[in-house]
Protein backbone atom coordinates (compact mmCIF):
# COMPACT_ATOMS: atom_id res chain seq x y z
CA UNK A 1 -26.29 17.83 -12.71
CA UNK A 2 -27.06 15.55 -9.83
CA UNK A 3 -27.14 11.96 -10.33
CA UNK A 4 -29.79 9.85 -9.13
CA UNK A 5 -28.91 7.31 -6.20
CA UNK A 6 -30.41 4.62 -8.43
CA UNK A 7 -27.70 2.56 -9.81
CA UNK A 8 -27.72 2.64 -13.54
CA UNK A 9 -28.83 0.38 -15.54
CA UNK A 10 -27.88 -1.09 -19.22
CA UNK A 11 -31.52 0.81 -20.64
CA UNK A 12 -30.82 3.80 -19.01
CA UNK A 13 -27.72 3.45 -21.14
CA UNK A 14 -29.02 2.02 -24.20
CA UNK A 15 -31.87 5.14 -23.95
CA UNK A 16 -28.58 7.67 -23.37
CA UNK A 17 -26.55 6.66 -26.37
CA UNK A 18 -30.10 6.29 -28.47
CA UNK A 19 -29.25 2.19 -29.06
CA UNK A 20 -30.59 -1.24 -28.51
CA UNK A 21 -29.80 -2.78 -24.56
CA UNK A 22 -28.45 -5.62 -27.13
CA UNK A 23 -25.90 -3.35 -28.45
CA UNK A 24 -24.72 -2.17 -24.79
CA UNK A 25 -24.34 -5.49 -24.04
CA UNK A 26 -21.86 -6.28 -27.01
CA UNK A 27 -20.05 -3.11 -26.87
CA UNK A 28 -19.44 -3.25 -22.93
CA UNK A 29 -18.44 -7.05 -23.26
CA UNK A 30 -15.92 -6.06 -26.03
CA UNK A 31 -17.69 -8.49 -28.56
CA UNK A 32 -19.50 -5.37 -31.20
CA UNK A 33 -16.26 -5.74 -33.84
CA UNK A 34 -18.62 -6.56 -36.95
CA UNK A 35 -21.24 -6.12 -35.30
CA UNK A 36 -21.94 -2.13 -34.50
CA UNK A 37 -19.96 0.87 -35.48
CA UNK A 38 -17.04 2.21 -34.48
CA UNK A 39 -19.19 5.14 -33.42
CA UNK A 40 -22.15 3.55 -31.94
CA UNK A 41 -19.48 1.48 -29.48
CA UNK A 42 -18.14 4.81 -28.34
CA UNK A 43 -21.42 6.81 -28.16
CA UNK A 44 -22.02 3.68 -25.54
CA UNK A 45 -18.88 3.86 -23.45
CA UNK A 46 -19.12 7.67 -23.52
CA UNK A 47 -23.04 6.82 -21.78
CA UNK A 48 -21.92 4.53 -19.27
CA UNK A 49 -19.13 6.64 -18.18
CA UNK A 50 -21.22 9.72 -17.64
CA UNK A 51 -23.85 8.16 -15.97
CA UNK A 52 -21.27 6.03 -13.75
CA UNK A 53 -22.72 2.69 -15.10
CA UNK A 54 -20.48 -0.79 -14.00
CA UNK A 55 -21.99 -3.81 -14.68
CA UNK A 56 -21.98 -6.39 -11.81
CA UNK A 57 -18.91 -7.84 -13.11
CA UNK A 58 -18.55 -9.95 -9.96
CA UNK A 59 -21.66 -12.18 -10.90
CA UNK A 60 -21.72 -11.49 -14.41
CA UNK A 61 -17.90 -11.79 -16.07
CA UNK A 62 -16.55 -14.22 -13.42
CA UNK A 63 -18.78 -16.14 -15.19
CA UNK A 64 -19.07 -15.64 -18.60
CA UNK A 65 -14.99 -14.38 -18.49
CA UNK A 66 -15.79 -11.47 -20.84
CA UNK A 67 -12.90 -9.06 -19.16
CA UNK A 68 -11.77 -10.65 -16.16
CA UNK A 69 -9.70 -7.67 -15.08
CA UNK A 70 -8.39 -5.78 -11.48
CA UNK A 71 -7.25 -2.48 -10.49
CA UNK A 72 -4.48 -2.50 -8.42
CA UNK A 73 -4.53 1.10 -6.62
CA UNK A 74 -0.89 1.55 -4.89
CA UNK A 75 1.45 4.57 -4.13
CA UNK A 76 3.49 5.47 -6.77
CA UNK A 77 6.13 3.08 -7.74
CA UNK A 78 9.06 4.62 -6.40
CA UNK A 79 10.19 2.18 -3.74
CA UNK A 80 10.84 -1.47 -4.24
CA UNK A 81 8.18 -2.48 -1.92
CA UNK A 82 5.52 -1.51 -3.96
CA UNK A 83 7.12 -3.27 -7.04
CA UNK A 84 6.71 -6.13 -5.09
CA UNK A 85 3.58 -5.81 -4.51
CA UNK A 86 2.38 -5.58 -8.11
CA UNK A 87 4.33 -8.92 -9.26
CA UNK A 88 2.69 -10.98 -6.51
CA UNK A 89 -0.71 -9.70 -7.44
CA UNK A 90 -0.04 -10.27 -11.10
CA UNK A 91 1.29 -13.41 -10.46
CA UNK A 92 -1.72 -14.63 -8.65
CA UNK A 93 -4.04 -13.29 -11.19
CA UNK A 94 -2.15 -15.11 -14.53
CA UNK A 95 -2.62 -17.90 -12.40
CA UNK A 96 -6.40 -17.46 -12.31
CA UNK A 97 -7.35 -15.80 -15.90
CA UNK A 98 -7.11 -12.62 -14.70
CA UNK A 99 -5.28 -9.06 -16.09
CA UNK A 100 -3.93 -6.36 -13.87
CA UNK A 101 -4.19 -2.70 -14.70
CA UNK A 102 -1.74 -0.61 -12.47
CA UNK A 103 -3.05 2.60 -10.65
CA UNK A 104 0.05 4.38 -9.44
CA UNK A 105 -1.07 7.48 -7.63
CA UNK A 106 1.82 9.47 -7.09
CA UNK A 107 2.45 12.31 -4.54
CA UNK A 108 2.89 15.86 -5.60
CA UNK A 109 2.12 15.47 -9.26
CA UNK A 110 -1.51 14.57 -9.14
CA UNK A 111 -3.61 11.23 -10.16
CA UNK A 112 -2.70 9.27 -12.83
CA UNK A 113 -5.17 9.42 -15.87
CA UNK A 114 -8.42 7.86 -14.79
CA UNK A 115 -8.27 4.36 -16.09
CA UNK A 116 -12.19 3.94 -16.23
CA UNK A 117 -12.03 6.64 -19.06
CA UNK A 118 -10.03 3.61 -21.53
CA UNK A 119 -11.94 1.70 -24.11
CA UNK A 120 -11.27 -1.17 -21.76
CA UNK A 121 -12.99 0.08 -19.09
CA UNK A 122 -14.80 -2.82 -17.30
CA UNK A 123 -13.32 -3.70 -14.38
CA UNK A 124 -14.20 -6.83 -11.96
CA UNK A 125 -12.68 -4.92 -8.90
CA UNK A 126 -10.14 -3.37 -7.25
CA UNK A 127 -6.89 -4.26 -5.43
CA UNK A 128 -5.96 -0.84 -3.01
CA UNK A 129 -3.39 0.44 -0.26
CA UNK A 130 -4.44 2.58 2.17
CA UNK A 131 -1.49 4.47 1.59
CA UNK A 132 -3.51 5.69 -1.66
CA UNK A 133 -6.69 5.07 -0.45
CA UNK A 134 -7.44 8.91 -1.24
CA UNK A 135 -7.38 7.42 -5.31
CA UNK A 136 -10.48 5.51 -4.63
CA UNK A 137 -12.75 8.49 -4.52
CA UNK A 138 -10.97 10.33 -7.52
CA UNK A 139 -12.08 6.80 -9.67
CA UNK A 140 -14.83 6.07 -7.98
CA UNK A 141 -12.79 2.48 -7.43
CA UNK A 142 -14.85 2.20 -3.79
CA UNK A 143 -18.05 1.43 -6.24
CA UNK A 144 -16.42 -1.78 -7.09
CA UNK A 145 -16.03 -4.89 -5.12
CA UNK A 146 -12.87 -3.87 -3.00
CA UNK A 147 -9.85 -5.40 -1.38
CA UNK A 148 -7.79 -3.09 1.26
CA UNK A 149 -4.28 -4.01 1.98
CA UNK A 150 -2.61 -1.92 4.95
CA UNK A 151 -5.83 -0.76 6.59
CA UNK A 152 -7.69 -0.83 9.89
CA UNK A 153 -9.69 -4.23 9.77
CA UNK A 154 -12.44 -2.03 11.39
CA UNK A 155 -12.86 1.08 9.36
CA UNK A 156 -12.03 -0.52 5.93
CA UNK A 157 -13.55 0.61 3.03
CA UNK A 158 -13.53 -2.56 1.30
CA UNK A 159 -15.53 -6.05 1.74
CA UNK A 160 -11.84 -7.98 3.08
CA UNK A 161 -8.31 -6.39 4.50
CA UNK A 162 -5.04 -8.04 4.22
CA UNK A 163 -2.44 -7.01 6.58
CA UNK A 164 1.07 -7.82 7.32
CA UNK A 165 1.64 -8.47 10.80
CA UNK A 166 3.27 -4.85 11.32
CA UNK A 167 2.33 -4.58 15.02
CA UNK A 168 4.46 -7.44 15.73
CA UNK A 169 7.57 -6.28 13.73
CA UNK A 170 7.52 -2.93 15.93
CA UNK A 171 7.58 -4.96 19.06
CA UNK A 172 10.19 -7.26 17.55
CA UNK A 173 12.39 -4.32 17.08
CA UNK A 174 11.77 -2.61 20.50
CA UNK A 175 12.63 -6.32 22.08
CA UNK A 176 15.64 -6.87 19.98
CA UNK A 177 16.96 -3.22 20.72
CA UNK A 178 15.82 -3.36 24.49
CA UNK A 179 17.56 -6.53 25.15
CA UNK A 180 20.73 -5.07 23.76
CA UNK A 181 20.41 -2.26 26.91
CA UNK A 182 19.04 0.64 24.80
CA UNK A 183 17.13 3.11 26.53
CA UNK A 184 16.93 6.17 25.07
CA UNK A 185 15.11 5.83 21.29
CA UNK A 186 14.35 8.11 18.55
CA UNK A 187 11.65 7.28 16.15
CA UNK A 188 12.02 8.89 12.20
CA UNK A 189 8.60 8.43 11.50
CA UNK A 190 7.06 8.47 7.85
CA UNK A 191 4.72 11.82 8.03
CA UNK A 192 2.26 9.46 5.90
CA UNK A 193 -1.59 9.67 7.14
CA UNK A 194 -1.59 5.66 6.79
CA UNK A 195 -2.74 3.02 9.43
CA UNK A 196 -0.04 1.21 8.73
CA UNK A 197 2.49 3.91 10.01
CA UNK A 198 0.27 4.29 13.09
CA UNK A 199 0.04 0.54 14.03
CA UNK A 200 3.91 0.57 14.46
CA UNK A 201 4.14 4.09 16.36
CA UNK A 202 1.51 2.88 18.64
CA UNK A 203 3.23 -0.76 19.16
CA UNK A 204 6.88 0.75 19.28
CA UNK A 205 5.43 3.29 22.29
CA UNK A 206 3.83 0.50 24.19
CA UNK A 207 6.58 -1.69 24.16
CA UNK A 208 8.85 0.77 24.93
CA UNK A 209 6.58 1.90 28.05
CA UNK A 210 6.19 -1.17 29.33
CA UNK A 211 10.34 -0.92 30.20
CA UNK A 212 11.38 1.35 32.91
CA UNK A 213 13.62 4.36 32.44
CA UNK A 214 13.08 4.20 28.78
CA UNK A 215 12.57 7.57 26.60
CA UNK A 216 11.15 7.41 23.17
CA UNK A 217 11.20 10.99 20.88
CA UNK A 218 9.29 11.36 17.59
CA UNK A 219 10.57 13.33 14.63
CA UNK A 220 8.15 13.03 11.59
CA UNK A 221 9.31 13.20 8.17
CA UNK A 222 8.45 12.37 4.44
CA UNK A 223 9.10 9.37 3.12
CA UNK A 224 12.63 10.26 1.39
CA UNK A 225 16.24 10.37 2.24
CA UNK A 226 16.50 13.84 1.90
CA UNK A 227 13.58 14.30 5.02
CA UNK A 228 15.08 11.58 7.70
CA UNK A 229 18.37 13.37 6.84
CA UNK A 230 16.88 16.65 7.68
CA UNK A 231 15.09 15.06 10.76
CA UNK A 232 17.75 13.30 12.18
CA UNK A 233 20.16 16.11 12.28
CA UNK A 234 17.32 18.26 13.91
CA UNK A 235 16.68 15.46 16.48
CA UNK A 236 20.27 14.95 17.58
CA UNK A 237 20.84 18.49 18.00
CA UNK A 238 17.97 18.55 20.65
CA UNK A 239 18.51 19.05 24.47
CA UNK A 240 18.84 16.02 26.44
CA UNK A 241 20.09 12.37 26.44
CA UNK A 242 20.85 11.10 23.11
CA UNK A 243 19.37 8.58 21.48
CA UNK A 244 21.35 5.08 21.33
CA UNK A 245 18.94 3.53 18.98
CA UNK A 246 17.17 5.31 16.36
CA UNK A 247 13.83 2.99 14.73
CA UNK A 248 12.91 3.76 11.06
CA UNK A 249 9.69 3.22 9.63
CA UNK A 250 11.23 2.33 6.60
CA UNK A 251 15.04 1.14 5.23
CA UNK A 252 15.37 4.54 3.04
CA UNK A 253 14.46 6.79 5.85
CA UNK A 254 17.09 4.74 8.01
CA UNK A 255 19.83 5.86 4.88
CA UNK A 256 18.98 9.23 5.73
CA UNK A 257 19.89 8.39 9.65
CA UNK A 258 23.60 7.14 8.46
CA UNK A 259 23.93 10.20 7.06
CA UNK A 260 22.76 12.38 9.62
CA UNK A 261 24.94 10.29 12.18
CA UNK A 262 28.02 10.58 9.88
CA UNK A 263 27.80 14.10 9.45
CA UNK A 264 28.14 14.39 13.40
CA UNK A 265 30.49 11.94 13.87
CA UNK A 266 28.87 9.44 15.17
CA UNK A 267 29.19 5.30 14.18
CA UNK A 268 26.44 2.74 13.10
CA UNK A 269 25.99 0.65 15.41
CA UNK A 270 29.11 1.84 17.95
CA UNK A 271 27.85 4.70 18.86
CA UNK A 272 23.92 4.64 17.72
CA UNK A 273 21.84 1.64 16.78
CA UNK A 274 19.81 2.04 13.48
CA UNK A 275 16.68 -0.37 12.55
CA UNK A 276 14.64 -0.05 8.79
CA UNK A 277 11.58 -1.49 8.22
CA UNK A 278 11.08 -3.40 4.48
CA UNK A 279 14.14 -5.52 3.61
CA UNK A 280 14.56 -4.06 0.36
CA UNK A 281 17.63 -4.21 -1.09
CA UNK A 282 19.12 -1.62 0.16
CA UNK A 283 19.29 -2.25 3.63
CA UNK A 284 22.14 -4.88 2.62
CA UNK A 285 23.79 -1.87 0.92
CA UNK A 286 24.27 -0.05 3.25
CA UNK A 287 27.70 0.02 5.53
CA UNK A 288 27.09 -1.72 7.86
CA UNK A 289 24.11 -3.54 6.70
CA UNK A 290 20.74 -2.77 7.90
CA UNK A 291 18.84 -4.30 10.90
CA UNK A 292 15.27 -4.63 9.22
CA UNK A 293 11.84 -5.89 9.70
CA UNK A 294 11.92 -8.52 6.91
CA UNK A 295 8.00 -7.80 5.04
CA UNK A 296 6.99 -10.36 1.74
CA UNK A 297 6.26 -7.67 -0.90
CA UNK A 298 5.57 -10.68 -3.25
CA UNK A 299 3.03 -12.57 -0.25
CA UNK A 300 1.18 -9.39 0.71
CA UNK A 301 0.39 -8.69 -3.21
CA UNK A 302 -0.54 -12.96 -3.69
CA UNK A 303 -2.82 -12.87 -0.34
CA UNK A 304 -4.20 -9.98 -1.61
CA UNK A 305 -5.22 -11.15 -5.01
CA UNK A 306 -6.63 -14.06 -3.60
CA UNK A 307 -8.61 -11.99 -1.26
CA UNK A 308 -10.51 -9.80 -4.05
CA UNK A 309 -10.70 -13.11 -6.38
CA UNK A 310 -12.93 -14.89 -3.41
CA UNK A 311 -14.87 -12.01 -2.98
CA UNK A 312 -15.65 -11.92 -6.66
CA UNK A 313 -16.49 -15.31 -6.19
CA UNK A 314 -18.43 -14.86 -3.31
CA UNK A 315 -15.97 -16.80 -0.92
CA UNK A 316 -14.82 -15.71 2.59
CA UNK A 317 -11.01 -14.84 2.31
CA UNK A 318 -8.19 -16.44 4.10
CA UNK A 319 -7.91 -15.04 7.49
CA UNK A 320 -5.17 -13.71 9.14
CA UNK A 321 -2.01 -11.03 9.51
CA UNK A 322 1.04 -12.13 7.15
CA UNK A 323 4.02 -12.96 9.76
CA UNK A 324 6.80 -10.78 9.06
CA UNK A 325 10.45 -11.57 10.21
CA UNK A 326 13.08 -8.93 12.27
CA UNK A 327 16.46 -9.92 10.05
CA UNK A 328 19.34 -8.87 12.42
CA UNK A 329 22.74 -7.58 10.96
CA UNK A 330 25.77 -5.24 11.74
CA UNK A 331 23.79 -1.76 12.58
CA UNK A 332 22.95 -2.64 15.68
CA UNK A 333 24.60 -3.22 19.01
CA UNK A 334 25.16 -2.93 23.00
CA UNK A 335 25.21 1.18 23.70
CA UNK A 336 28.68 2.27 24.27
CA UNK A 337 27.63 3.42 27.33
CA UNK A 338 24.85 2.45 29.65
């Protein structure tokens, strides 16, 4: 059945569920134990769910701090970065009152159980990555106030972005490797439909332009060891001059590249340069230890918390990209030969 475009209101509830606006009001602010039934507070949430009803949280429970809770909408938590994220948010909200609920939408396997369907289902707004910005639809998440982290400034779906300076740590990298005399570069780039992944391509190729006699090749792959690995190896095997550096999107795809260099023989950083992108432990794992573009999990969840807390409180958001920091150690060097 189509809904109206008429946001909901608590009658059109109270008349779906066949009770009092009073009683929608104590059930949805969690305050009906002793009050209504166990029933009646469940024929109510089942209402407001099916007719999409939120109520302005932002004015109302700042307020009156009846559930003072966020949605943080990431990837799934399989890399450390991501982990990060998550602690600095729920740091940042402690700090303020505030819960976190944790929507991991992870690849392959489908969407995590729609939190909006849990007896605590008021939320104040939501905390998102464009890397799982296709979650928002699937819990209709873009109906509440909205913080994007990762995402085009200009094409965000939310009311305030918070980005790490990524641009910057591309050209960092390019000027780092450049100035060591690389000119021929190979790019393992995360096959993710993110503008995060595209601000760095797009930086790395300018850069790299801008230099004469440089050559730049692009070999897409998933996010996993398993696909740079694969990529690599396919890459290196291609006609032409080989690559002396090879730029990672991210430190696990640049594991991949040790392998894949390894398996033909070649050294890190004697005979090819490698760079990662993250600073997550495992770039100092590796042998030798990762060159890396140093990014504050733990900052970029904090900014972003405070971001979605001002707009609930009707504040403008701290401006500006988070700096990030090019960390130099033993995987890369000179060519071997110019």
């Amino acid at each position: 059945m189509a809904r109206s475009s008429t946001r909901p209101t608590s009658r059109d509830v109270a008349q779906a569920a066949g009770v009092s606006q009073a009683a929608v009001s104590l059930v949805l602010g969690d305050k009906w134990r002793g009050r209504v039934s166990q029933a009646t507070a469940e024929r109510v949430r089942e209402a407001a769910r099916d007719l999409g009803y939120r109520p302005n949280l932002a004015a109302r429970n700042l307020r009156l701090g009846r559930t003072r809770t966020v949605l943080l909408v990431v990837p799934a938590l399989t890399t450390e970065f991501f982990a990060g994220v998550y602690t600095g948010a729920a740091r940042v909200a402690a700090e303020n009152g505030f819960g976190v609920v944790l929507y991991p939408s992870p690849e392959g396997i489908g969407p995590a159980r729609d939190p909006f369907a849990s007896a605590q289902a008021a939320l104040d707004g939501v905390l998102a990555s464009s890397m799982a910005a296709d979650a928002l639809t699937a819990i209709r998440g873009d109906q509440l106030p909205l913080v994007m982290l990762d995402s085009d400034p200009a094409g965000s779906l939310g009311a305030a972005t918070v980005n790490l300076d990524i641009a910057d740590g591309a050209r960092q990298i390019a000027d780092h490797l450049l100035g060591l005399g690389h000119r021929h570069f190979l790019h393992i780039a995360a096959d993710i439909p993110s503008w995060t992944f595209d601000v760095r391509a797009r930086a790395l190729a300018d850069r790299l332009a801008a230099v004469p006699g440089t050559s730049l090749r692009t070999a897409p792959t998933p996010m996993t060891i398993e696909g740079a690995l694969a990529a690599a190896e396919t890459a290196l095997a291609a006609s032409g001059p080989r690559p002396t550096a090879v730029v990672c999107d991210d430190d696990k795809l640049a594991a991949g590249v040790y392998k894949a260099l390894r398996r033909r023989g070649l050294r890190v950083p004697d005979d090819v340069s490698v760079t990662g992108v993250d600073d997550i432990a495992l770039a100092a794992a590796l042998d030798p230890e990762l060159t890396t573009v140093r990014l504050d999990a733990e900052l970029f969840g904090e900014r972003g918390m405070r971001a979605l807390l001002a707009v609930l409180d009707g504040r403008t958001p701290q401006e500006g990209d988070i700096p990030v920091e090019l960390v130099l150690r033993g995987s890369t060097a000179p060519p071997s030969s110019p």
